[in-house]
N, C-alpha and C. Protein backbone atom coordinates (compact mmCIF):
# COMPACT_ATOMS: atom_id res chain seq x y z
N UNK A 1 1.94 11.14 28.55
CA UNK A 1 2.42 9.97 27.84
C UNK A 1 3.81 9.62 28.36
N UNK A 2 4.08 7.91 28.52
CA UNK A 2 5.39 8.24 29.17
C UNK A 2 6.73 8.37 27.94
N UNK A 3 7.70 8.84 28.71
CA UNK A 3 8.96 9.63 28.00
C UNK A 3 9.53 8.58 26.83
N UNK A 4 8.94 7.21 27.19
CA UNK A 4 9.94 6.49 26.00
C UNK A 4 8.79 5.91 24.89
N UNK A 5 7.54 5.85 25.16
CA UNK A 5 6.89 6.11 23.95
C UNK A 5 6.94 7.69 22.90
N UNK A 6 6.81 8.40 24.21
CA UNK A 6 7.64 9.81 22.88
C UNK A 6 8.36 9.77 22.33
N UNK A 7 9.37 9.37 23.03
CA UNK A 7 11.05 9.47 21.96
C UNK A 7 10.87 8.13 20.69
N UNK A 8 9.87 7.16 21.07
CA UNK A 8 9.67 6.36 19.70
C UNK A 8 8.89 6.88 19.02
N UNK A 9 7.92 7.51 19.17
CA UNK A 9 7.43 8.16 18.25
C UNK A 9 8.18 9.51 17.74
N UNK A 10 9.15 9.97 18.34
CA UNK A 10 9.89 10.84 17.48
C UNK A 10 11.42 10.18 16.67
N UNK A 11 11.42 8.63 16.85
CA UNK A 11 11.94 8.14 16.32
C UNK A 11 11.25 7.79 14.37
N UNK A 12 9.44 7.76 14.53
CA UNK A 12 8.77 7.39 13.83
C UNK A 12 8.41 9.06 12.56
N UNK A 13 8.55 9.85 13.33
CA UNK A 13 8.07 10.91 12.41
C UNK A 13 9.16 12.01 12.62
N UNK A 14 10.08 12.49 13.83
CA UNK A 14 11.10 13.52 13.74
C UNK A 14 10.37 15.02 14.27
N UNK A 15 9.27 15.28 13.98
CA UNK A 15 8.97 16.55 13.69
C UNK A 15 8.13 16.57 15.66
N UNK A 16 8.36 17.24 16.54
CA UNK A 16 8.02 16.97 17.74
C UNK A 16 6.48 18.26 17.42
N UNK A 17 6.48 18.60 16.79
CA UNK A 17 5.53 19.79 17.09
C UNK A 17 4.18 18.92 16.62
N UNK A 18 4.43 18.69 15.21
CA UNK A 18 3.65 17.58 14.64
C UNK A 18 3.09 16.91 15.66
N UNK A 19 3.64 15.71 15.80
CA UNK A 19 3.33 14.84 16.90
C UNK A 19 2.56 15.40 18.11
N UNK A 20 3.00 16.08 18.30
CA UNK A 20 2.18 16.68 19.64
C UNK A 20 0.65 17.54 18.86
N UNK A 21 0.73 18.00 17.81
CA UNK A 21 -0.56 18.77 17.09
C UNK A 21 -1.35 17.25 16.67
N UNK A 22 -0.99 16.05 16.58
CA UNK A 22 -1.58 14.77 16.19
C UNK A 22 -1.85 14.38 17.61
N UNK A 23 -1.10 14.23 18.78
CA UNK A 23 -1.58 13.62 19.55
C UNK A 23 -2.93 14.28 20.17
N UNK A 24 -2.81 15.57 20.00
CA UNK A 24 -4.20 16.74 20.27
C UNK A 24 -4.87 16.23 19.46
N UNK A 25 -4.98 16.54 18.18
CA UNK A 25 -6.28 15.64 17.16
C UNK A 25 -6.91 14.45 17.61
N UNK A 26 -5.87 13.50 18.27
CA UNK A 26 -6.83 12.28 18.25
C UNK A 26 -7.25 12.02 19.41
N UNK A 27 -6.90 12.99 20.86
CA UNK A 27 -7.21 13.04 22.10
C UNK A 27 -8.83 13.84 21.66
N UNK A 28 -8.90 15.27 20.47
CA UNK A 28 -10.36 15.48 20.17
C UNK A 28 -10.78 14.54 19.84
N UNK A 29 -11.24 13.99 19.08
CA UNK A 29 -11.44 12.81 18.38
C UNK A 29 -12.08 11.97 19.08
N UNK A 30 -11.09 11.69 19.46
CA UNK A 30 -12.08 10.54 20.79
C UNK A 30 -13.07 11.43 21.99
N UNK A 31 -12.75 12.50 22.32
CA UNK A 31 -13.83 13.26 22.72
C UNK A 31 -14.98 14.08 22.27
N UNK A 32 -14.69 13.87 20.72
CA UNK A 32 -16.07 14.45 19.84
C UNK A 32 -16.97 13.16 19.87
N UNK A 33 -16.83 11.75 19.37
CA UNK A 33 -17.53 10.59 19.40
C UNK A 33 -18.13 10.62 21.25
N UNK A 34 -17.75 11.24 22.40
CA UNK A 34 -18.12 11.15 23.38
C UNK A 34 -17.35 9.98 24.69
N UNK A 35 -16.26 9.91 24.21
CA UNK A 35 -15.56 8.68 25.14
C UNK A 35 -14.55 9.53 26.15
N UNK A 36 -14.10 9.21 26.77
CA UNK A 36 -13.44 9.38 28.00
C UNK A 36 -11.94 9.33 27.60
N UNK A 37 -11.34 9.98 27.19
CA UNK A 37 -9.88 10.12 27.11
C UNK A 37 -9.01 9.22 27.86
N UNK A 38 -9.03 9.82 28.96
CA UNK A 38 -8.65 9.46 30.32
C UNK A 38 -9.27 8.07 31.08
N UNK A 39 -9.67 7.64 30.23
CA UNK A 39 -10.75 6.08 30.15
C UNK A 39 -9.54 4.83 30.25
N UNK A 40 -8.81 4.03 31.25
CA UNK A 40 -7.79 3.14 31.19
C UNK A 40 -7.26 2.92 29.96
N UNK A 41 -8.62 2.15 29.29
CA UNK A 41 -8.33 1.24 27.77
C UNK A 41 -8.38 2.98 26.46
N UNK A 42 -7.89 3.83 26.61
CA UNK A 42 -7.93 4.69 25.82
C UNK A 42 -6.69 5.51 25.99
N UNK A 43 -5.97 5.60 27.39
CA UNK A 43 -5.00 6.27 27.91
C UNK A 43 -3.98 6.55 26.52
N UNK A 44 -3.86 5.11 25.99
CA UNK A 44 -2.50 5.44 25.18
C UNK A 44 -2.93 5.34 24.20
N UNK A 45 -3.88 5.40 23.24
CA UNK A 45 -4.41 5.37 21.97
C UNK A 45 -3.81 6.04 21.27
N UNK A 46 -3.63 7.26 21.24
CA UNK A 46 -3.18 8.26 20.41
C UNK A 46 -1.67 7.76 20.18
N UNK A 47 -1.10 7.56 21.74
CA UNK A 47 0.16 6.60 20.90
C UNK A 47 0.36 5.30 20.02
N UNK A 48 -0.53 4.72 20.49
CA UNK A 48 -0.88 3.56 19.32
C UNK A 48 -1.07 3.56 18.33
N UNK A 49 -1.78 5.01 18.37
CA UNK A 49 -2.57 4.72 16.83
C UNK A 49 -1.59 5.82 15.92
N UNK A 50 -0.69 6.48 16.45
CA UNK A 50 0.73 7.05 15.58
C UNK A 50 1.40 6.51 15.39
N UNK A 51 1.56 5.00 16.02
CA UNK A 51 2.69 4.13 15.98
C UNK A 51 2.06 3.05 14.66
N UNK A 52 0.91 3.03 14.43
CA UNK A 52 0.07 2.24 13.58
C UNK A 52 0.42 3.03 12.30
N UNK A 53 0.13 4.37 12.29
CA UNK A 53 -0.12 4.80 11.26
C UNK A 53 1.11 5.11 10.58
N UNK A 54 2.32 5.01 11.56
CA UNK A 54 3.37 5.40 10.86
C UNK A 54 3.88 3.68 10.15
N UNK A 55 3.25 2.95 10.54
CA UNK A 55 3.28 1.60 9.21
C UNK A 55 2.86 1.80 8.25
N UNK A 56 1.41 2.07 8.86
CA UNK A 56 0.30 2.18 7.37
C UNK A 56 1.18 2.89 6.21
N UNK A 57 1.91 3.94 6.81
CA UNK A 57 2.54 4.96 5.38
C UNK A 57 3.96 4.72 5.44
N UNK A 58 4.78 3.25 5.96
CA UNK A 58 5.98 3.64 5.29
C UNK A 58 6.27 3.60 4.21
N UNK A 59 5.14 3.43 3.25
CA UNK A 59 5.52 3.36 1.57
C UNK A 59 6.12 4.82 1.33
N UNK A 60 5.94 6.05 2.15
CA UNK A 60 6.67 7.55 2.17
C UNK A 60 8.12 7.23 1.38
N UNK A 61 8.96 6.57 2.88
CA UNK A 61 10.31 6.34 3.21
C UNK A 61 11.10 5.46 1.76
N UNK A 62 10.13 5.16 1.12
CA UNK A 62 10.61 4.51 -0.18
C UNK A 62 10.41 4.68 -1.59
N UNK A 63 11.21 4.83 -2.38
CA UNK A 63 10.56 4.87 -3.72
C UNK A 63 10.60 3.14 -4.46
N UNK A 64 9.34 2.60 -4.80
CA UNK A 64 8.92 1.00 -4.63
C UNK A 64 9.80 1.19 -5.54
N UNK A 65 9.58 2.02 -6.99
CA UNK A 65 10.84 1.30 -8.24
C UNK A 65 11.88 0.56 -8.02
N UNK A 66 12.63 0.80 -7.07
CA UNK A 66 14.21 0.78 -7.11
C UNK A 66 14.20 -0.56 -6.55
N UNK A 67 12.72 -1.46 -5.82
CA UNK A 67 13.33 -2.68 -5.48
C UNK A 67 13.62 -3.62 -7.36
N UNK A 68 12.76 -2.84 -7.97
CA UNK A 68 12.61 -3.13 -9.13
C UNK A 68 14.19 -3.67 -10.13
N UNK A 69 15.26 -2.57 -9.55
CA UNK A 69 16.40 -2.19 -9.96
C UNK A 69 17.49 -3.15 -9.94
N UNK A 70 17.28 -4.63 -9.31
CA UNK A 70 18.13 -5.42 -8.94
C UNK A 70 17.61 -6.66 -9.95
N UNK A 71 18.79 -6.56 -11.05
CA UNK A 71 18.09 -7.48 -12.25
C UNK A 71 19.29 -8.63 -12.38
N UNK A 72 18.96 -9.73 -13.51
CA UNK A 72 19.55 -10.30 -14.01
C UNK A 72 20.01 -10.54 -15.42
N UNK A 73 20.49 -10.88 -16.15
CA UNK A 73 20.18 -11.22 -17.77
C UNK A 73 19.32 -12.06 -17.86
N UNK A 74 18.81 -12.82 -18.60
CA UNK A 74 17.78 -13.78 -19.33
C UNK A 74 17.50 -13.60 -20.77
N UNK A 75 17.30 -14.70 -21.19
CA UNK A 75 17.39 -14.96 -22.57
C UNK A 75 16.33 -15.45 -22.74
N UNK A 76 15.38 -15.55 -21.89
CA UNK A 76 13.64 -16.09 -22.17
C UNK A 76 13.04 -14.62 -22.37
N UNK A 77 11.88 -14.97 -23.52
CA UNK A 77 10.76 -14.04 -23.72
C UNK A 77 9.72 -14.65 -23.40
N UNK A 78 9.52 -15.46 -22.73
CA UNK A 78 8.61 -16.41 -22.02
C UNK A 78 7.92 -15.26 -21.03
N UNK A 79 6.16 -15.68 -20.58
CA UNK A 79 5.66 -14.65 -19.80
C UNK A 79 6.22 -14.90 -17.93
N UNK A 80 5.91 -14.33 -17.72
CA UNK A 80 6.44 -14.49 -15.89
C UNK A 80 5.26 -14.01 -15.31
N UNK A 81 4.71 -14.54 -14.19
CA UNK A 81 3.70 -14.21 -13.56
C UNK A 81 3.94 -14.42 -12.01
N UNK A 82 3.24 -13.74 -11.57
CA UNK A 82 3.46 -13.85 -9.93
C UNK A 82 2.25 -13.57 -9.25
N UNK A 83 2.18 -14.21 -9.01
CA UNK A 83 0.20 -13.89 -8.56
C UNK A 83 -0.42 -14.19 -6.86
N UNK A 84 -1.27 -13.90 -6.31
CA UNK A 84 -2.12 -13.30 -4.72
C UNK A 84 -1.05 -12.68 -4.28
N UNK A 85 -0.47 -12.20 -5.01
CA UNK A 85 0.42 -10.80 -3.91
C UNK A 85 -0.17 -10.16 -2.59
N UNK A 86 -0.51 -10.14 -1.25
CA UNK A 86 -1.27 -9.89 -0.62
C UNK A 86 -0.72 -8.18 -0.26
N UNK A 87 -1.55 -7.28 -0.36
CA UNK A 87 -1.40 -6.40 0.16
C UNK A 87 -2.40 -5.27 1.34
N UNK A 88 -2.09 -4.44 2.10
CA UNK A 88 -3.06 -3.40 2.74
C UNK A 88 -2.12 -1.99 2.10
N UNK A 89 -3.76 -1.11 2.78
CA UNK A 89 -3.71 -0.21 1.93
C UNK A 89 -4.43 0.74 2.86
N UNK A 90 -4.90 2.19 2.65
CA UNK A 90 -5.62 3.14 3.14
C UNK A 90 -6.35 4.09 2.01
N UNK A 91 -7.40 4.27 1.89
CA UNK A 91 -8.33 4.45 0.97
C UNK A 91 -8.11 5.94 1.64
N UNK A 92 -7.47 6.90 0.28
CA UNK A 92 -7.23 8.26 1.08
C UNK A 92 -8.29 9.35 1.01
N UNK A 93 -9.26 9.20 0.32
CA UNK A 93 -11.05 9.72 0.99
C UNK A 93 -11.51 9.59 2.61
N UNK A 94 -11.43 8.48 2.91
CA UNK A 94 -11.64 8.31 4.11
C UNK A 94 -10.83 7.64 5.57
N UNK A 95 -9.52 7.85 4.59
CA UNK A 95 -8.73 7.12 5.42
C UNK A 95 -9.21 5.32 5.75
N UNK A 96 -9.72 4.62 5.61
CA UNK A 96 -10.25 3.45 6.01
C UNK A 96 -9.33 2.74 4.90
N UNK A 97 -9.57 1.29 6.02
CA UNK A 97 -8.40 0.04 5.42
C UNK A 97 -8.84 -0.40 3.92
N UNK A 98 -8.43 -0.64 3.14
CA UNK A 98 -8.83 -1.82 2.09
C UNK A 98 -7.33 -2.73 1.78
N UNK A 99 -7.98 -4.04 1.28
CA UNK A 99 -6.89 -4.73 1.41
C UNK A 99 -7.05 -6.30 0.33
N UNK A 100 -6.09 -6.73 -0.28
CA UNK A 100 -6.35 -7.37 -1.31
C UNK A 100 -5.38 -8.31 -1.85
N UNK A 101 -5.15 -8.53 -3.07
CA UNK A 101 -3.96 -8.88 -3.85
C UNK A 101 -3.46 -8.76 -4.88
N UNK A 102 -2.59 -8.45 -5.10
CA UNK A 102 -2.25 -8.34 -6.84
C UNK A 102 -1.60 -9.37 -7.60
N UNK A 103 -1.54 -9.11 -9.16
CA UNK A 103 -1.48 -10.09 -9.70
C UNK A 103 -0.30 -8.99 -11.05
N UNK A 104 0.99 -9.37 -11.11
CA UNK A 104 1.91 -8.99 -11.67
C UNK A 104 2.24 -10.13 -13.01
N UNK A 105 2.35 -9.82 -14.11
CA UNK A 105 2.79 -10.43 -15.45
C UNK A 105 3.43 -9.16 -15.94
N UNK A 106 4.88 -9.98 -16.68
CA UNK A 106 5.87 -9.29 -17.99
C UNK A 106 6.35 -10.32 -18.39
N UNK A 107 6.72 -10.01 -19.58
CA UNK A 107 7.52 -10.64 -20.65
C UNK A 107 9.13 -9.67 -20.38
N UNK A 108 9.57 -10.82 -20.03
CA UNK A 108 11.22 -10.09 -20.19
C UNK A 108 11.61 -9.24 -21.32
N UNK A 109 12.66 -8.67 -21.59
CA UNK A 109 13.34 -8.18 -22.82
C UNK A 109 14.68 -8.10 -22.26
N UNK A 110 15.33 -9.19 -22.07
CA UNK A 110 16.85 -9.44 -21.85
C UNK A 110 17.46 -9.61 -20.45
N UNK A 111 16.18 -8.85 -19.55
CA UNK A 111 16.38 -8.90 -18.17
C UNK A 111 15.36 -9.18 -17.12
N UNK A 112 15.63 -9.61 -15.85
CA UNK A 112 14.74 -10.05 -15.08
C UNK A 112 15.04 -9.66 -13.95
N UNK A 113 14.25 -9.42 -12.69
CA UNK A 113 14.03 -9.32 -11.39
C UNK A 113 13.88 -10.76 -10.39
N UNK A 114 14.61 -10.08 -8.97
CA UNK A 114 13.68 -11.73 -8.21
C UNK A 114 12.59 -11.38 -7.96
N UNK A 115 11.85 -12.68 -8.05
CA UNK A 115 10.75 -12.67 -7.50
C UNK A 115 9.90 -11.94 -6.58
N UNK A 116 10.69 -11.89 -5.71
CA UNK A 116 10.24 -10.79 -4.32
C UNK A 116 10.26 -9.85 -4.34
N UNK A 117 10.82 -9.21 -5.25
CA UNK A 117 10.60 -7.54 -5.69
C UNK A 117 9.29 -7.13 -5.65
N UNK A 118 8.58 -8.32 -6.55
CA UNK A 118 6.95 -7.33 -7.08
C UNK A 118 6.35 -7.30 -5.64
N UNK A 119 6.55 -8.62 -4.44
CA UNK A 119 5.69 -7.67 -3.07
C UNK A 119 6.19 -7.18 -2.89
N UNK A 120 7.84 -6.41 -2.61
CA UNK A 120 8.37 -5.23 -2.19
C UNK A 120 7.41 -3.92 -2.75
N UNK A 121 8.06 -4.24 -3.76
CA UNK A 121 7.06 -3.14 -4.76
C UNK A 121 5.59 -2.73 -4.76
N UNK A 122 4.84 -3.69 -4.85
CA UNK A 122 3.59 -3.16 -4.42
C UNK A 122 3.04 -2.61 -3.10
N UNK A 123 3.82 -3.59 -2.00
CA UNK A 123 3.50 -2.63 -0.60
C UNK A 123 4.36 -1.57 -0.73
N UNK A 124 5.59 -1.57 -1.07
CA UNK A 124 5.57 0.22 -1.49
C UNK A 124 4.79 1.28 -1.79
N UNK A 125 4.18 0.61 -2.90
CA UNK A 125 3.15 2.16 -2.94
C UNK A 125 1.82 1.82 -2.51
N UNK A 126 1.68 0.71 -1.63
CA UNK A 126 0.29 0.47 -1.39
C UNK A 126 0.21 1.04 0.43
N UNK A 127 1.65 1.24 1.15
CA UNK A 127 1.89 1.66 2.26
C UNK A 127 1.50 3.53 2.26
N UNK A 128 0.75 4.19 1.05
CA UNK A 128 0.86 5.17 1.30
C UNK A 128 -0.72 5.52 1.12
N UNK A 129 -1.29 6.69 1.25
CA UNK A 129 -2.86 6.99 1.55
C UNK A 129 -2.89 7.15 -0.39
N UNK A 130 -3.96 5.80 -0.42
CA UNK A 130 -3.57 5.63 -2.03
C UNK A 130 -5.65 5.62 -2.73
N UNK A 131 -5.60 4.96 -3.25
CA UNK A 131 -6.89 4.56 -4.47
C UNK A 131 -6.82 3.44 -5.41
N UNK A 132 -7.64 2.34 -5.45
CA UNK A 132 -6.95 1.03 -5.77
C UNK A 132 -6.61 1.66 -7.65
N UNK A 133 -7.38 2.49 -8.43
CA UNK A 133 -7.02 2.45 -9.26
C UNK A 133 -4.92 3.86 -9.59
N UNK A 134 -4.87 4.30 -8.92
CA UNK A 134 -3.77 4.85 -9.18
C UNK A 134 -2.31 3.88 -8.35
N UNK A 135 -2.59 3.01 -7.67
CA UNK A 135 -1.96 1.94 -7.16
C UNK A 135 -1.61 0.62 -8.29
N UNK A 136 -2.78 0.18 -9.06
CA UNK A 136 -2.56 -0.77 -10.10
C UNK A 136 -1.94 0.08 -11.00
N UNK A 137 -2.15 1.37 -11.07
CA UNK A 137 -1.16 2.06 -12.58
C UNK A 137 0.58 2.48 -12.04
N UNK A 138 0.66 2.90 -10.76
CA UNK A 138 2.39 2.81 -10.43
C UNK A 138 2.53 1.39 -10.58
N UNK A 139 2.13 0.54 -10.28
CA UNK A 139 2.73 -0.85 -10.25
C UNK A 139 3.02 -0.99 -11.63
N UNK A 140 2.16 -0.78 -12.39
CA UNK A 140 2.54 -1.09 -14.03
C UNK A 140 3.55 -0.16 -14.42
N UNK A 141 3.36 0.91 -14.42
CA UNK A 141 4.42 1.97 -15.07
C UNK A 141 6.07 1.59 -14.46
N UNK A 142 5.84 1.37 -12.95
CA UNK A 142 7.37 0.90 -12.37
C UNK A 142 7.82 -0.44 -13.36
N UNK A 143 7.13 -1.50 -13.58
CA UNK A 143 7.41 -2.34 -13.89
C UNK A 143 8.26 -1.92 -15.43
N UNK A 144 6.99 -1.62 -15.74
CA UNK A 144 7.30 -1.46 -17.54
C UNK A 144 8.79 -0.14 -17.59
N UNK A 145 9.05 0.61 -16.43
CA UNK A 145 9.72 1.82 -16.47
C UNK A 145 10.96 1.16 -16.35
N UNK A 146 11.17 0.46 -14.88
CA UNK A 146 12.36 -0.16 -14.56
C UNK A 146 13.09 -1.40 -15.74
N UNK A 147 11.76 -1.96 -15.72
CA UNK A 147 12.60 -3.47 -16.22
C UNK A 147 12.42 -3.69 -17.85
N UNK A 148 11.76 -2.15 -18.88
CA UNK A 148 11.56 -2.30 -19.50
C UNK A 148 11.41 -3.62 -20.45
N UNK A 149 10.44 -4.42 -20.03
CA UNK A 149 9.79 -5.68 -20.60
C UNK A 149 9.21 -5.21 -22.12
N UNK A 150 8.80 -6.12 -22.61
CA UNK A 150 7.99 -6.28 -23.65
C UNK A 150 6.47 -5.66 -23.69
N UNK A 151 6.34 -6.08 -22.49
CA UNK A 151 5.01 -6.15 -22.15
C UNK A 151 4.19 -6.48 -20.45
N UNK A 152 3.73 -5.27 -19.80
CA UNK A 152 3.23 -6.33 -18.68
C UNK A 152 2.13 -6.01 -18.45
N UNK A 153 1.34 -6.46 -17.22
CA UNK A 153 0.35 -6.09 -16.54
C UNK A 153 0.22 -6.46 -15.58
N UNK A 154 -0.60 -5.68 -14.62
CA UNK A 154 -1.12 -5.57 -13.48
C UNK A 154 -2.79 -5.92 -13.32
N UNK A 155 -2.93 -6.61 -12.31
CA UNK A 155 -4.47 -6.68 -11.98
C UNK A 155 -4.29 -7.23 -10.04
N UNK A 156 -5.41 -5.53 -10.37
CA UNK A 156 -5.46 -5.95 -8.56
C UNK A 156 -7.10 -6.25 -8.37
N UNK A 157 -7.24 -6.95 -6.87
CA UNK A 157 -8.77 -7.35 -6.39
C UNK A 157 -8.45 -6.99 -4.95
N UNK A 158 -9.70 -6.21 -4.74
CA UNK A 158 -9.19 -5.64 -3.30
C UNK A 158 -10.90 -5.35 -2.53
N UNK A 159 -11.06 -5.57 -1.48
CA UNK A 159 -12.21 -5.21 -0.36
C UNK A 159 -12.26 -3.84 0.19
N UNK A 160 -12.79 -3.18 -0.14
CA UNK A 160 -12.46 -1.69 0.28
C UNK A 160 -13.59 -1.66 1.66
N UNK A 161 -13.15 -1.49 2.92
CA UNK A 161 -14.10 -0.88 4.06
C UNK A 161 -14.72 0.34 4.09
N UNK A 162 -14.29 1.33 3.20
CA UNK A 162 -14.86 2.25 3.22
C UNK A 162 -16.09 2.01 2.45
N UNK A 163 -16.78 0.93 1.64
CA UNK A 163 -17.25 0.23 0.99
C UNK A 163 -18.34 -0.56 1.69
N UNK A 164 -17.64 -1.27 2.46
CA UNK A 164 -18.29 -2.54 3.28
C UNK A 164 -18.84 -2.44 4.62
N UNK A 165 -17.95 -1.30 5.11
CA UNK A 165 -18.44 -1.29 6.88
C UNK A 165 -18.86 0.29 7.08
N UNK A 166 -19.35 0.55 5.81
CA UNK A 166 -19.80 1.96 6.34
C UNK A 166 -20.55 2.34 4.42
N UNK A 167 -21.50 3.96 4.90
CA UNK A 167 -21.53 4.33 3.23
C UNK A 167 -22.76 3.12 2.67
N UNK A 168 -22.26 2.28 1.52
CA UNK A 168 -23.09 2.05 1.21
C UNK A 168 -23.69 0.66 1.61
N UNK A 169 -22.42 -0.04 2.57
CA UNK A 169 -22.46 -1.04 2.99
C UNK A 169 -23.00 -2.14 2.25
N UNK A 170 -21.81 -2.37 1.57
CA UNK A 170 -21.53 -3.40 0.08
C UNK A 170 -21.26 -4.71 0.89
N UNK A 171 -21.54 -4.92 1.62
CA UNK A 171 -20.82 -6.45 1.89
C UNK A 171 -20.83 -7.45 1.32
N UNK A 172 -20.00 -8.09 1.07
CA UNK A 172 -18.79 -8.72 -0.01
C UNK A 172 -18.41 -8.56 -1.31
N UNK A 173 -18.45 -7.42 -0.97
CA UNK A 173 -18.09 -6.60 -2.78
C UNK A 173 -16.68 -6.13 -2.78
N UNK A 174 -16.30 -6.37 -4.14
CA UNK A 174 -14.74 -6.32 -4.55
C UNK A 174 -14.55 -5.46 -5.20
N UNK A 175 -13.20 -5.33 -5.60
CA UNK A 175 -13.42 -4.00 -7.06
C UNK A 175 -11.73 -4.72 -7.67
N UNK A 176 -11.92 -4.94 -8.79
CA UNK A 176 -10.63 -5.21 -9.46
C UNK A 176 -10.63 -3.90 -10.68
N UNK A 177 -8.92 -3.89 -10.50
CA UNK A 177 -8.44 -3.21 -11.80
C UNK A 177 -7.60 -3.65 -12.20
N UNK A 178 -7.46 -2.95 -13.60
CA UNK A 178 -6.44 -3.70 -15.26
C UNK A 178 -5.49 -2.82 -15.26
N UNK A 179 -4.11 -2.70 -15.28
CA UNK A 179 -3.25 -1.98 -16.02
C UNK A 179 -2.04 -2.66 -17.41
N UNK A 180 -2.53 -2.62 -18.51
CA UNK A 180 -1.27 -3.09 -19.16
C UNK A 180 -0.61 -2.03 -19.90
N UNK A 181 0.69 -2.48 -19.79
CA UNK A 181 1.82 -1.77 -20.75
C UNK A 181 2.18 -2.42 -21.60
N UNK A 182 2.31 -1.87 -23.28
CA UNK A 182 3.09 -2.92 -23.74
C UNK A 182 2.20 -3.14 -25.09
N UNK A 183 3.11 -3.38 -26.05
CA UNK A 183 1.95 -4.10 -27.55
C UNK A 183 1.27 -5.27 -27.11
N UNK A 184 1.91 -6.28 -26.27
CA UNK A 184 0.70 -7.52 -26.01
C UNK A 184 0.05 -7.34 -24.71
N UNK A 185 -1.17 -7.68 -24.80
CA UNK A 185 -1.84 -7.77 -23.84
C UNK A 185 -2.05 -9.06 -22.80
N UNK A 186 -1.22 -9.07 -21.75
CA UNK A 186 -1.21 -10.19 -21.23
C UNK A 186 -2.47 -10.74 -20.20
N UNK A 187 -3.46 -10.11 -20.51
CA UNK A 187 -4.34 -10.04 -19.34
C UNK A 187 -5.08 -11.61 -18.96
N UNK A 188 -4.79 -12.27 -19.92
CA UNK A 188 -5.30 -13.74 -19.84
C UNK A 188 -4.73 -14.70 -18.77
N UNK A 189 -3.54 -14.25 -19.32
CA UNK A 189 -2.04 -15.13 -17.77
C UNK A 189 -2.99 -14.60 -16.88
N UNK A 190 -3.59 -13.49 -15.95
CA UNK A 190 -3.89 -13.31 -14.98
C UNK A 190 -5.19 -13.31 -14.28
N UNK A 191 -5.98 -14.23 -15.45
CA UNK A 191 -7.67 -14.08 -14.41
C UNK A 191 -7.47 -15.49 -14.18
């Protein structure tokens, strides 16, 4: 591999032993399915696909709450909604993509967030090897934890591939989930 894709990939993960025990995995890998390593269009895969994956999971490098943490006052108890949040994701059974959007509602209680927090926030924890239902419940709990609202909820809709292009081969099947916090149930703002 040449010397300055290494040093970016030890820019991406730090740990050189690692990296090199991953770049072995996926050099097997491609020689258990029966392909040619050493095949032009395959040469650098393994670097590619460390350089991929270290996207897929920078939700690691962050804890999503804290985009949460940058508030304002407000004097509305009015609902707030923010809705097709687009996110990807990695279905951590099989590692495979799923990918979707969410749909964020709270009722203030004295304070508010910008807007852009809730996609910060959700590709936060959606950047890590997740499950659509423990993904819609951090999103709620951060919400309701940080910005202690009144009341919120979460609803995500997402395409899972592990779903669609393999298994039971669902094609065009969705899966949504509910999370609310809170005495009211806001789930109406969001279908």
């Amino acid at each position: 591999m040449q010397e300055e894709k290494y040093n970016h990939l030890k820019e991406l993960f730090s740990d050189e032993e690692k990296i090199n025990q991953a770049i072995t995995g996926i050099e097997a890998l491609i020689d258990l399915i029966g392909e040619d390593v050493n095949r032009e269009g395959l040469q650098d895969t393994p670097y590619r696909f460390l350089k991929a994956f270290a996207e897929y999971s920078q939700g690691y490098k962050v804890d999503p709450k804290t985009y949460l943490e940058t508030q304002f006052e407000a004097e509305s108890h009015d609902v707030v909604v923010v809705r097709d949040i687009p996110f990807e994701s990695a279905c951590e059974h099989h590692l495979a993509r799923f990918h979707g959007v969410a749909h964020v509602a709270y009722i203030p209680n004295e304070k508010i967030t910008g807007l852009s927090k809730f996609p910060r926030m959700i590709n936060g924890y959606a950047r890590r090897l997740q499950v659509q239902e423990r993904l819609t419940a951090q999103a709620a709990d951060a919400i309701y934890e940080v910005l202690n609202p009144e009341a919120c909820a979460v609803v995500i809709e997402a395409t899972h591939s592990c779903m669609t292009a393999r298994g039971a081969m669902a094609h065009g099947s969705s899966t949504k989930t509910f999370a609310v916090r809170g005495e009211k149930n806001l789930l109406e703002y969001l279908k």
